[in-house]
N, C-alpha and C. Protein backbone atom coordinates (compact mmCIF):
# COMPACT_ATOMS: atom_id res chain seq x y z
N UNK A 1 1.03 -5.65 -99.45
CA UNK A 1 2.22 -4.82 -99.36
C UNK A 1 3.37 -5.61 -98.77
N UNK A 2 3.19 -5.92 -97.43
CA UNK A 2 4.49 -6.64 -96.97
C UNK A 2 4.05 -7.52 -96.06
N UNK A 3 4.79 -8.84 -96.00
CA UNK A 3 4.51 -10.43 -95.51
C UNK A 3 5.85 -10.56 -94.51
N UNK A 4 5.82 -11.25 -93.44
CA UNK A 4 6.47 -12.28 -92.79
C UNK A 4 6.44 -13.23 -92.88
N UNK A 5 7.47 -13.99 -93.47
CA UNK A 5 7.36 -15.42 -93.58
C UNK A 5 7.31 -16.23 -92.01
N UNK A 6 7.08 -17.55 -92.20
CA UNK A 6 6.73 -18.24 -90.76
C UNK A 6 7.97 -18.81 -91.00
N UNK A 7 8.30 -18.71 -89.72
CA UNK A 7 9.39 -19.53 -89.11
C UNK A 7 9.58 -20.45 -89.11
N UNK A 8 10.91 -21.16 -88.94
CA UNK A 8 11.03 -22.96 -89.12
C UNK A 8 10.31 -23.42 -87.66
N UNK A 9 9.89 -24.29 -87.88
CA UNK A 9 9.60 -25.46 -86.25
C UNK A 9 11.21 -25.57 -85.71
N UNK A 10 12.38 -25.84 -86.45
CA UNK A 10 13.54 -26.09 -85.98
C UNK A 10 14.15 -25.34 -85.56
N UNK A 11 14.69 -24.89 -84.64
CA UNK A 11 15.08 -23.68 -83.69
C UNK A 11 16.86 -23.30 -84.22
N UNK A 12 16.99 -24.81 -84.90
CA UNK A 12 18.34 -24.23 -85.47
C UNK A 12 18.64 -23.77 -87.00
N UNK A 13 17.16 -24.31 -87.78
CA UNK A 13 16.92 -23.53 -89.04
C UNK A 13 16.46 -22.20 -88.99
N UNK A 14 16.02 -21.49 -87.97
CA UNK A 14 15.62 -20.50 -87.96
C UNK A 14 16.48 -19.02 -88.05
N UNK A 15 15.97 -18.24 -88.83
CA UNK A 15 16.59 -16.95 -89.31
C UNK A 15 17.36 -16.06 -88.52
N UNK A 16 18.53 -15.31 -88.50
CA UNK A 16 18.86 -14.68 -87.73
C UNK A 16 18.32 -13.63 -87.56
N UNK A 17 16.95 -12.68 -88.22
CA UNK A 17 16.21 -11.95 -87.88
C UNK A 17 15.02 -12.21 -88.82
N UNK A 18 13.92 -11.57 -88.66
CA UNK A 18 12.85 -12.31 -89.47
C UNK A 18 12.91 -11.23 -90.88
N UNK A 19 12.29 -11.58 -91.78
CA UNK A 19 12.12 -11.39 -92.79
C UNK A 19 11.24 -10.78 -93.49
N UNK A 20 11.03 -9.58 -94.12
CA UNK A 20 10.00 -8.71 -94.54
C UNK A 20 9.93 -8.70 -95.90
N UNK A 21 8.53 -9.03 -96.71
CA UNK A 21 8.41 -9.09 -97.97
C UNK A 21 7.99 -7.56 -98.14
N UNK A 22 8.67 -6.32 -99.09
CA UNK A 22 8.71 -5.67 -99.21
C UNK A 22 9.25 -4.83 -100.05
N UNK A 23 9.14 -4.11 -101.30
CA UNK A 23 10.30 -3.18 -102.48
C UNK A 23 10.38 -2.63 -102.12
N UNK A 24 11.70 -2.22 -101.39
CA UNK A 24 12.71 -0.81 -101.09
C UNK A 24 13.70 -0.63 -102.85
N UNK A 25 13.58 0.88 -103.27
CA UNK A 25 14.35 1.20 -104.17
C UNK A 25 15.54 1.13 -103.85
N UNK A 26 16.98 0.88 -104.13
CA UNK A 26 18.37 0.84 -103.91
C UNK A 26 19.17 1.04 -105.02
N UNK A 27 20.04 1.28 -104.54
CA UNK A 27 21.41 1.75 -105.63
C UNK A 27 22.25 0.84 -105.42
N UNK A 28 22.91 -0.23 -106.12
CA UNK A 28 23.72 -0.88 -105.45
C UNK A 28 25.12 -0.68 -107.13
N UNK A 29 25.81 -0.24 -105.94
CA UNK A 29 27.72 -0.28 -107.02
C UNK A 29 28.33 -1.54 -106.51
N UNK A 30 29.15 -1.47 -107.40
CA UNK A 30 30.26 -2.27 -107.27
C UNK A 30 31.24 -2.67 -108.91
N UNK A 31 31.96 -3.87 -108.54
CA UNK A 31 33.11 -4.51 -109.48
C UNK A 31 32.07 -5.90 -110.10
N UNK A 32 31.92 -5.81 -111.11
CA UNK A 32 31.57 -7.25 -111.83
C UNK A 32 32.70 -8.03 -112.19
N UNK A 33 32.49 -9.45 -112.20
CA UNK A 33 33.66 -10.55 -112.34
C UNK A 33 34.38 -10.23 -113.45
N UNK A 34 34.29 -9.20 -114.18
CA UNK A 34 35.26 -8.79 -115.26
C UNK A 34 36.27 -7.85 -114.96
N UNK A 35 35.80 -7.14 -113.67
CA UNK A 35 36.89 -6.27 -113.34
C UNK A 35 36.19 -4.63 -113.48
N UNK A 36 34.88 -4.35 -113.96
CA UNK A 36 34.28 -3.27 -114.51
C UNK A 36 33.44 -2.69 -113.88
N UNK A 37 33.83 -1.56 -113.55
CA UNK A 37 32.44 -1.07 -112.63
C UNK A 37 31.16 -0.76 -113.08
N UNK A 38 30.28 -0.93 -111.72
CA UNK A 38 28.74 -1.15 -112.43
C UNK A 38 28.05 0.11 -111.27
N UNK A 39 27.08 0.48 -111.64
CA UNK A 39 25.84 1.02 -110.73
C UNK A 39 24.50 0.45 -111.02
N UNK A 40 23.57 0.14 -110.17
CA UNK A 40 22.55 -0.64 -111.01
C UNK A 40 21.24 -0.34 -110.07
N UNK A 41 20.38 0.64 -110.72
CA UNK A 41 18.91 0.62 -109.73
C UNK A 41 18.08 -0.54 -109.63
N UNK A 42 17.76 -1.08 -108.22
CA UNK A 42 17.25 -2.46 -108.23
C UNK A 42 15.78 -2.05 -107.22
N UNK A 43 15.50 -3.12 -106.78
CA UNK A 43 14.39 -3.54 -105.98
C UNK A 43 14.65 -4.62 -104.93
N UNK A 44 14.24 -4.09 -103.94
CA UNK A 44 14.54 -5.44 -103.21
C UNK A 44 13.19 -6.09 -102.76
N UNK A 45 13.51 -7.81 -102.52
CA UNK A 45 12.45 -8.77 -102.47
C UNK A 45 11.76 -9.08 -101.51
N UNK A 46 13.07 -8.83 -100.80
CA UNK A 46 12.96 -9.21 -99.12
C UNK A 46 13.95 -8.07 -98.17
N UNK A 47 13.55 -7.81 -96.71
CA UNK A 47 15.04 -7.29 -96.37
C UNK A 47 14.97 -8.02 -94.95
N UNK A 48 15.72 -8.03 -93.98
CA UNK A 48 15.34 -7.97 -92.72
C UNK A 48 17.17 -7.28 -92.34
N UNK A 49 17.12 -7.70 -91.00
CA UNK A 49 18.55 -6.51 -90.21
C UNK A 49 19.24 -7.12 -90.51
N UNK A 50 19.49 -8.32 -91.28
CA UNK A 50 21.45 -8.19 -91.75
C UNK A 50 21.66 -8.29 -93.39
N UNK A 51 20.54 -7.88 -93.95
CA UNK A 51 20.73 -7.33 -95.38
C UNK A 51 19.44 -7.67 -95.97
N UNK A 52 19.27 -7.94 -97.87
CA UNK A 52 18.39 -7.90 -98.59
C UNK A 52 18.38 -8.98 -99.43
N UNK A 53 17.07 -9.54 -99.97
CA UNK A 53 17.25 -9.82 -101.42
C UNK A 53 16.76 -9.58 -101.96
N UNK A 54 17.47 -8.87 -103.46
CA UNK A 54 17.28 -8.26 -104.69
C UNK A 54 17.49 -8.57 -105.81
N UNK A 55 16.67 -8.04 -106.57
CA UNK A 55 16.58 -8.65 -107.72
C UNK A 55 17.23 -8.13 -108.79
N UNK A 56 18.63 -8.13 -109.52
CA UNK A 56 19.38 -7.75 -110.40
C UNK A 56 19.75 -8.09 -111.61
N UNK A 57 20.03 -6.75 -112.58
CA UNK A 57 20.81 -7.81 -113.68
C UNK A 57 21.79 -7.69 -113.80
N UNK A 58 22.88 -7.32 -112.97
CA UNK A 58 24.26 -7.55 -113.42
C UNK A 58 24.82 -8.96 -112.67
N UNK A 59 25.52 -9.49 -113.29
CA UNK A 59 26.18 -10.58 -112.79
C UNK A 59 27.10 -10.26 -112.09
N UNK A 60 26.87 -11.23 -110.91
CA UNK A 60 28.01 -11.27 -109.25
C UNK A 60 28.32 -12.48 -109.04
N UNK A 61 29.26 -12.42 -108.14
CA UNK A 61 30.00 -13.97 -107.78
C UNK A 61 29.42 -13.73 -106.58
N UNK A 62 29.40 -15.14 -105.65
CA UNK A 62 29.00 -15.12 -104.31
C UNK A 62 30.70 -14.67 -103.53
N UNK A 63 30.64 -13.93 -102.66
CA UNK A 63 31.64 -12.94 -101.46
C UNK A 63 31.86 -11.80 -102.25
N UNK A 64 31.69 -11.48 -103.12
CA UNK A 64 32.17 -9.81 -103.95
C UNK A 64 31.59 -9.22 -103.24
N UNK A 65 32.05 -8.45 -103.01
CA UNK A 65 31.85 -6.63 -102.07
C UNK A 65 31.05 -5.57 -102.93
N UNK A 66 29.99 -5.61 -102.41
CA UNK A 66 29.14 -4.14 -103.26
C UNK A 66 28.90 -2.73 -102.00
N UNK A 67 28.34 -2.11 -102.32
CA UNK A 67 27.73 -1.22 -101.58
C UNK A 67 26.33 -0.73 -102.32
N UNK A 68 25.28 -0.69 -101.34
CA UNK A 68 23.93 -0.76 -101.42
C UNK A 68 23.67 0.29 -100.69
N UNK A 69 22.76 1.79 -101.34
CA UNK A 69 22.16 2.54 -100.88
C UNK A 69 21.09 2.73 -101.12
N UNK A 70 20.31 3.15 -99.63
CA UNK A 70 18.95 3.09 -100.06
C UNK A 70 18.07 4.29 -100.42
N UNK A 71 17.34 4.48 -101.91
CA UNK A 71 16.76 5.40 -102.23
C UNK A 71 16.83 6.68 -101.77
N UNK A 72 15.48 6.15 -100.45
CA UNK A 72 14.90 6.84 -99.83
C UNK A 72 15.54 7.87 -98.57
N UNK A 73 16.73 7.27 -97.97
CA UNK A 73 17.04 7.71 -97.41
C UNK A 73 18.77 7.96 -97.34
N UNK A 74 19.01 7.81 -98.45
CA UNK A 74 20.21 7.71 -98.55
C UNK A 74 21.45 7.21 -97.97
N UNK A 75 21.02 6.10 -96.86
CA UNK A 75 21.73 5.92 -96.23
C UNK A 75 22.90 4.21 -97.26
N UNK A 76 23.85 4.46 -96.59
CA UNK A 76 24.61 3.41 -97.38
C UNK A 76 25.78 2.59 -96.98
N UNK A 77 25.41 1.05 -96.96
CA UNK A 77 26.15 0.02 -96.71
C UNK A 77 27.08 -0.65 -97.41
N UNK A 78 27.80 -0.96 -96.61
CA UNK A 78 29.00 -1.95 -97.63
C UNK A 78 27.91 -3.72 -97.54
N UNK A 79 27.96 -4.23 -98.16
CA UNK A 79 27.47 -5.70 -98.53
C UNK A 79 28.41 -6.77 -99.30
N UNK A 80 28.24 -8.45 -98.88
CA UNK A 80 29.00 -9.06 -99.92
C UNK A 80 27.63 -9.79 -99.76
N UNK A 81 28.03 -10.77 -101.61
CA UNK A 81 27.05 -11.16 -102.23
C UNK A 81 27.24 -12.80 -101.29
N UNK A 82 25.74 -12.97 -100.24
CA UNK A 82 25.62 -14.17 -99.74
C UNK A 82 25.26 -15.41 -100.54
N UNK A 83 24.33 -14.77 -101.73
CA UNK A 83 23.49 -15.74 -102.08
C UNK A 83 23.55 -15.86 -103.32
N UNK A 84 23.20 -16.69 -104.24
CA UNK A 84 22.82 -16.34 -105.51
C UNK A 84 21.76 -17.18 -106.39
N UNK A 85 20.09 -16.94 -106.43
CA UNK A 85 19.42 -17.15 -106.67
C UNK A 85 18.78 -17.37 -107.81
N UNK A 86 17.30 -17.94 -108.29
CA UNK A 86 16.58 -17.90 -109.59
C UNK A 86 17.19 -16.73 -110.38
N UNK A 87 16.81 -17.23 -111.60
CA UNK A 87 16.72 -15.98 -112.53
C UNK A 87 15.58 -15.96 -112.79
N UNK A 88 14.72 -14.59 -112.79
CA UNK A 88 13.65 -14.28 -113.44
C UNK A 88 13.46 -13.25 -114.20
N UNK A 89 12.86 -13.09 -115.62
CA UNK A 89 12.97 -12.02 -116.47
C UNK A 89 14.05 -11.68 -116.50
N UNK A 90 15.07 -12.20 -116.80
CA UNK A 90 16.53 -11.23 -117.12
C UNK A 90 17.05 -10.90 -115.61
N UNK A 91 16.63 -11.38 -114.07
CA UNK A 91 17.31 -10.54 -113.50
C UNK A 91 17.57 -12.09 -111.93
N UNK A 92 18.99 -12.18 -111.08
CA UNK A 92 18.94 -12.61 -110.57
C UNK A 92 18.57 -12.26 -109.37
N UNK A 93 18.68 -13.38 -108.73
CA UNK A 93 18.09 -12.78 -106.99
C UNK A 93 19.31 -13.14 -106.36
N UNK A 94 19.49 -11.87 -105.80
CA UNK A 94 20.62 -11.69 -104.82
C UNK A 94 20.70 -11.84 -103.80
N UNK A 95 21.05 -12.49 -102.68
CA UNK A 95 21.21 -12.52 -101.13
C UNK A 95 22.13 -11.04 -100.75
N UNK A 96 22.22 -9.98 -100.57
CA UNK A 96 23.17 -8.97 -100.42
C UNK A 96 23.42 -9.71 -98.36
N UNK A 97 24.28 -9.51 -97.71
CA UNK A 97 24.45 -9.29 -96.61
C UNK A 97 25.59 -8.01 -95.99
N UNK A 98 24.83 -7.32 -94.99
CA UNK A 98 25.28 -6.48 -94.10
C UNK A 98 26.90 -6.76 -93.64
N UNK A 99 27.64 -5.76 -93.86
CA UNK A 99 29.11 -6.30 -93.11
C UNK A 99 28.95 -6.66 -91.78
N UNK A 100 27.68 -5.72 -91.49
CA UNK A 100 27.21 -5.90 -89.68
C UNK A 100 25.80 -5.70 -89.74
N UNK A 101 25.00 -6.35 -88.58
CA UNK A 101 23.89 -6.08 -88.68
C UNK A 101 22.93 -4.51 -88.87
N UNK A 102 22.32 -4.06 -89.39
CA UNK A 102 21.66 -2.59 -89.86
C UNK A 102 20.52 -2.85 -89.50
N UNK A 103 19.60 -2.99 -88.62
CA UNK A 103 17.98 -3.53 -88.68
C UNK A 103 17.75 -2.27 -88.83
N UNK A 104 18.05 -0.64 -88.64
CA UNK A 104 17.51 0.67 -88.98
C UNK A 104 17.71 1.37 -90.08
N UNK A 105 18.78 0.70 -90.92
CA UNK A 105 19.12 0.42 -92.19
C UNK A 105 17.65 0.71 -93.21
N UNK A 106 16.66 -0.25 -92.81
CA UNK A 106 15.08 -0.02 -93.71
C UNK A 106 14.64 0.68 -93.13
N UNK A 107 14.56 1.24 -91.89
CA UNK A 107 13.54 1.91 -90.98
C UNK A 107 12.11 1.39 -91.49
N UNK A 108 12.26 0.29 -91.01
CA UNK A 108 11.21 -0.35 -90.66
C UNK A 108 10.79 -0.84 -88.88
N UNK A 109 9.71 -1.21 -88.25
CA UNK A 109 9.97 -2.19 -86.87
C UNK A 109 9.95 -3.27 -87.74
N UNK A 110 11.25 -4.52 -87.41
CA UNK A 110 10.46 -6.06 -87.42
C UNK A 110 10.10 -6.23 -86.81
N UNK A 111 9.32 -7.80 -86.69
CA UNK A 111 8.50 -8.23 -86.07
C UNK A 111 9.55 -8.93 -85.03
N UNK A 112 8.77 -9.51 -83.51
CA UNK A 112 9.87 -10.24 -82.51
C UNK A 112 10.29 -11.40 -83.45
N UNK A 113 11.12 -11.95 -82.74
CA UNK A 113 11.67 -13.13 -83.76
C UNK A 113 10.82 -14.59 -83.20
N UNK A 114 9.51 -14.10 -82.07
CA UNK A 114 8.58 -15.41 -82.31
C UNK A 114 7.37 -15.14 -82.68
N UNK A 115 7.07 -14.22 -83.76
CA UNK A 115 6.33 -13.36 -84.44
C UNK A 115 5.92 -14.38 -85.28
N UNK A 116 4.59 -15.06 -85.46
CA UNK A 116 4.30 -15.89 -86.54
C UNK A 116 2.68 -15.20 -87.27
N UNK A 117 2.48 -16.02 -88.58
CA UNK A 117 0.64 -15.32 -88.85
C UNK A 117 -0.26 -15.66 -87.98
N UNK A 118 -0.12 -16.18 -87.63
CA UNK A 118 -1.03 -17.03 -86.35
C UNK A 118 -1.51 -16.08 -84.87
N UNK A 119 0.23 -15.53 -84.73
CA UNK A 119 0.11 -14.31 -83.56
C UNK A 119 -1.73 -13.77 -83.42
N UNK A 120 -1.45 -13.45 -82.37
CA UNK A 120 -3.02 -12.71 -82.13
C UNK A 120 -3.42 -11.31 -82.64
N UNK A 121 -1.95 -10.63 -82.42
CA UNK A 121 -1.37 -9.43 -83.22
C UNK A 121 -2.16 -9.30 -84.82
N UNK A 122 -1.68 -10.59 -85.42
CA UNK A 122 -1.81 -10.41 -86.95
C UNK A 122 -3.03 -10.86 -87.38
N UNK A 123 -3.83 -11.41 -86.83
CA UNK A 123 -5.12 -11.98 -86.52
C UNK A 123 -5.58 -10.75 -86.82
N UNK A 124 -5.80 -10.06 -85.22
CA UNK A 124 -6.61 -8.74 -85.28
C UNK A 124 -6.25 -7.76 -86.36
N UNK A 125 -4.87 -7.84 -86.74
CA UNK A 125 -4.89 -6.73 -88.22
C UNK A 125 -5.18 -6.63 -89.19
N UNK A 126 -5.11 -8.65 -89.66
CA UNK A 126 -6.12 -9.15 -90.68
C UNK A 126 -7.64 -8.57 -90.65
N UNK A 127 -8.44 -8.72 -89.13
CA UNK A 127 -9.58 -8.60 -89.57
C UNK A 127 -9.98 -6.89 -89.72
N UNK A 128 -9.12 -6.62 -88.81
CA UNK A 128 -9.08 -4.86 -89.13
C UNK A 128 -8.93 -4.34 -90.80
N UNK A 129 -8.54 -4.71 -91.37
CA UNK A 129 -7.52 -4.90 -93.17
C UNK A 129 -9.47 -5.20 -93.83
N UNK A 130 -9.84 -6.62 -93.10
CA UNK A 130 -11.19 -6.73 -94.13
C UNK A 130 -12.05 -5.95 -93.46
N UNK A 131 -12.60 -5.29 -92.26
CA UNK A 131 -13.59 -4.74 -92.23
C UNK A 131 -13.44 -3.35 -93.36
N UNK A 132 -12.13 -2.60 -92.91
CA UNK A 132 -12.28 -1.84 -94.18
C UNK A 132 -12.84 -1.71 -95.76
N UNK A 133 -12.46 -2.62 -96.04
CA UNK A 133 -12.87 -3.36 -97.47
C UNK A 133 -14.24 -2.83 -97.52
């Protein structure tokens, strides 16, 4: 279901919050580089507290201004496009970022930000996960 990636060793490559592999449904609007408005139901890849990445098919420029709401809870952010990623199947991967940080935005907990797989935490949940099995 959902992963934390491990952290850099380099304290200055490291993320400004950690990162959750996870599909949240979203709505994300906005202006495409033609001038035309779009609405587009997506998925996102990743999220953590200062935005998402998702996987889209409309074409964006990197700084365009969208707004991203989420499914489930309707709650809804303004975003500009940070990133702009692979294409896969017809759809790119988006960096969206937060005008400001939202970490309650997913209502999710992240993890601390020296949260690694290794933790003792994730150890014991792993083996909790296979005894079930």
């Amino acid at each position: 279901m959902s992963q934390v990636t491990n952290p850099p060793s380099n304290p200055a490559a490291r993320r400004r919050s950690q990162r959750v592999l996870v599909q949240v449904h979203v709505r994300i609007t906005g202006t495409d580089p033609q001038g035309k408005p779009f609405v587009e139901q997506a998925v996102t890849l990743a999220i953590n507290a200062h935005g998402a990445l998702v996987a889209m098919k409309h074409r964006l420029i990197s700084g365009s201004k969208v707004q991203m709401r989420h499914n489930a809870t309707d709650d809804e952010q303004e975003c500009h496009v940070a990133h702009l990623g692979h294409v896969r199947d017809g759809k790119t991967e988006v960096g969206l970022e937060f005008s400001e940080p939202r970490p309650g935005f997913w209502r999710v907990a992240f993890p601390p930000e020296d949260w690694t797989p290794r933790s003792p935490e994730a150890r014991t949940a792993l083996r909790a996960k296979l005894v079930e099995k």
